[in-house]
Protein backbone atom coordinates (compact mmCIF):
# COMPACT_ATOMS: atom_id res chain seq x y z
CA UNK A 1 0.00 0.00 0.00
CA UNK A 2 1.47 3.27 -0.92
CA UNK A 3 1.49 6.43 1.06
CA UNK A 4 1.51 9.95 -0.42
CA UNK A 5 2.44 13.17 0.65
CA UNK A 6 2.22 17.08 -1.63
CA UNK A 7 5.12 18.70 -0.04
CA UNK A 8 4.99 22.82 0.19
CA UNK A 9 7.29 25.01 0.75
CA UNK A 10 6.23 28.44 2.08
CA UNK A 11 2.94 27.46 1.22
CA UNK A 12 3.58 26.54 -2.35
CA UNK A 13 3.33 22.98 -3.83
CA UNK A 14 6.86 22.35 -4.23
CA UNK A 15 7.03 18.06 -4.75
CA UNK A 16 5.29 14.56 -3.58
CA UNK A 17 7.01 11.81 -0.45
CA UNK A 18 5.56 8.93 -1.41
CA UNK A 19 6.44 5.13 0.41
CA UNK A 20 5.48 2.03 -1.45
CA UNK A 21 7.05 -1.41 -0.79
CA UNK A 22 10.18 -0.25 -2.50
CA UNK A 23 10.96 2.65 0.16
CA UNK A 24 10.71 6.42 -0.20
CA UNK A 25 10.69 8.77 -3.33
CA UNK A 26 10.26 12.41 -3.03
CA UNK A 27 9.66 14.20 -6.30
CA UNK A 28 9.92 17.84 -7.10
CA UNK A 29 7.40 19.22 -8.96
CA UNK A 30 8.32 20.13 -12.57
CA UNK A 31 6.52 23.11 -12.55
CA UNK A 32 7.92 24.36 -9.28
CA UNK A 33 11.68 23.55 -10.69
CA UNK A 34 10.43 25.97 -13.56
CA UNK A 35 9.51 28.94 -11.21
CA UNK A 36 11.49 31.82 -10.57
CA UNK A 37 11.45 31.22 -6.77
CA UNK A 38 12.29 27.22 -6.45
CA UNK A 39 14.41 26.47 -3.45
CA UNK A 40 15.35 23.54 -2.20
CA UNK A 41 13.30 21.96 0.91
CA UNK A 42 16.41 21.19 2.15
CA UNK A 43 20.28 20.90 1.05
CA UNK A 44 20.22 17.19 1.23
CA UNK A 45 17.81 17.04 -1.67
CA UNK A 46 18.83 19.63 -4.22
CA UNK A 47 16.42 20.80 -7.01
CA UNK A 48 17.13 18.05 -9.47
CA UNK A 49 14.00 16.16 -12.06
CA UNK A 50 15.06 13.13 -11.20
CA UNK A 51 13.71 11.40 -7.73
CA UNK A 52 15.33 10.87 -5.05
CA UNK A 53 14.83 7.47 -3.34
CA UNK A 54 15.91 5.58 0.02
CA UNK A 55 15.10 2.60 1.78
CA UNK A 56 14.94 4.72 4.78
CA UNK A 57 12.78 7.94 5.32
CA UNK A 58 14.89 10.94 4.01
CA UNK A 59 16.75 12.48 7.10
CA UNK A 60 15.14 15.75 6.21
CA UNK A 61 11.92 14.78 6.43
CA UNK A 62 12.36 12.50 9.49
CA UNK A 63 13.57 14.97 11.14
CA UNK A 64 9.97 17.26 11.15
CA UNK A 65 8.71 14.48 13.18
CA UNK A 66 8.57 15.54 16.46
CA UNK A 67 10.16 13.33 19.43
CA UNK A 68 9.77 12.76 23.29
CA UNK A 69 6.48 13.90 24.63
CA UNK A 70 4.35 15.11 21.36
CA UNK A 71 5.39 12.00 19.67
CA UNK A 72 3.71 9.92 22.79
CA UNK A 73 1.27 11.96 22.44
CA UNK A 74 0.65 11.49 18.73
CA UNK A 75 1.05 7.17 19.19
CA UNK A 76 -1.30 7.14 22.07
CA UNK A 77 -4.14 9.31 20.87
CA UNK A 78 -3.44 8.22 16.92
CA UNK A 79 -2.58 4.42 17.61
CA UNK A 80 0.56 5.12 15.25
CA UNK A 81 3.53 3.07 15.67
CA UNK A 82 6.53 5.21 15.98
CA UNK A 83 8.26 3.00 13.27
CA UNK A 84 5.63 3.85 10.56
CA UNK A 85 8.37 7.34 9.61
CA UNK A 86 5.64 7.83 6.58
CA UNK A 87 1.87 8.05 8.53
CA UNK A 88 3.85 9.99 11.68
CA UNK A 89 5.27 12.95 8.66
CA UNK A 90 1.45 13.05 7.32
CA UNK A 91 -0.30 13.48 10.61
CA UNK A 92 2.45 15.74 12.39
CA UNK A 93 3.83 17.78 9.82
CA UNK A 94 0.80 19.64 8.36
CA UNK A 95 2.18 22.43 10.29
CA UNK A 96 5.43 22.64 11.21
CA UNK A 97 7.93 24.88 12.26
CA UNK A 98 10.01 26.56 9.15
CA UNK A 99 9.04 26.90 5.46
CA UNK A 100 8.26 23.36 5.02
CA UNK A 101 4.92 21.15 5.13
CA UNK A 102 3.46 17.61 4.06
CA UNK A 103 -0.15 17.15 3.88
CA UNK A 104 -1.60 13.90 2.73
CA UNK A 105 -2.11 14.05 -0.56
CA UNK A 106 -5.89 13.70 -1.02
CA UNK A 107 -5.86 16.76 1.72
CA UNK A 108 -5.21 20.34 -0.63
């Protein structure tokens, strides 16, 4: 089963995180690698067509999951497992702290 993410930066659609039984992709968005403004969500993943992919969640986005308390929080009242990276970046990182955000895709 595959899980998909629209990743914005500054509010604008800037790419897709997607897990399937493979591992991760992220994908920039051709037409935000066309705009005048593009930047990268992070310098670990440059803008670049190709995708990236891992068999690991990408440190970048792992890293916008919150940990300690607010991630208890999160597996208790959610019933996540704190091992499924992928469902924890959709449900916690609608709103984060800094320019980026991943909302499930069928979301915006």
């Amino acid at each position: 089963m595959s899980k998909r993410g629209k990743v914005f930066v500054s509010d604008i659609f800037a790419g897709i995180i997607k897990e399937d039984e493979s591992g991760f992709t992220f994908t920039y968005d051709q037409e935000y690698l066309r705009s005048d403004g593009a930047t990268p969500v992070s310098l670990a993943l440059p803008l670049q067509e190709k995708p990236y992919a891992s068999n690991v969640m990408f440190s970048f986005f792992d890293g916008l999951i919150p940990e300690g308390w607010l991630l208890e929080i999160g597996e208790r009242n959610w019933k996540i497992d704190r091992r499924d990276r992928m469902q924890l970046l959709l449900l916690f990182c609608r709103d984060c702290i800094g320019a980026v955000s991943v909302i499930q895709e069928n979301e915006k």
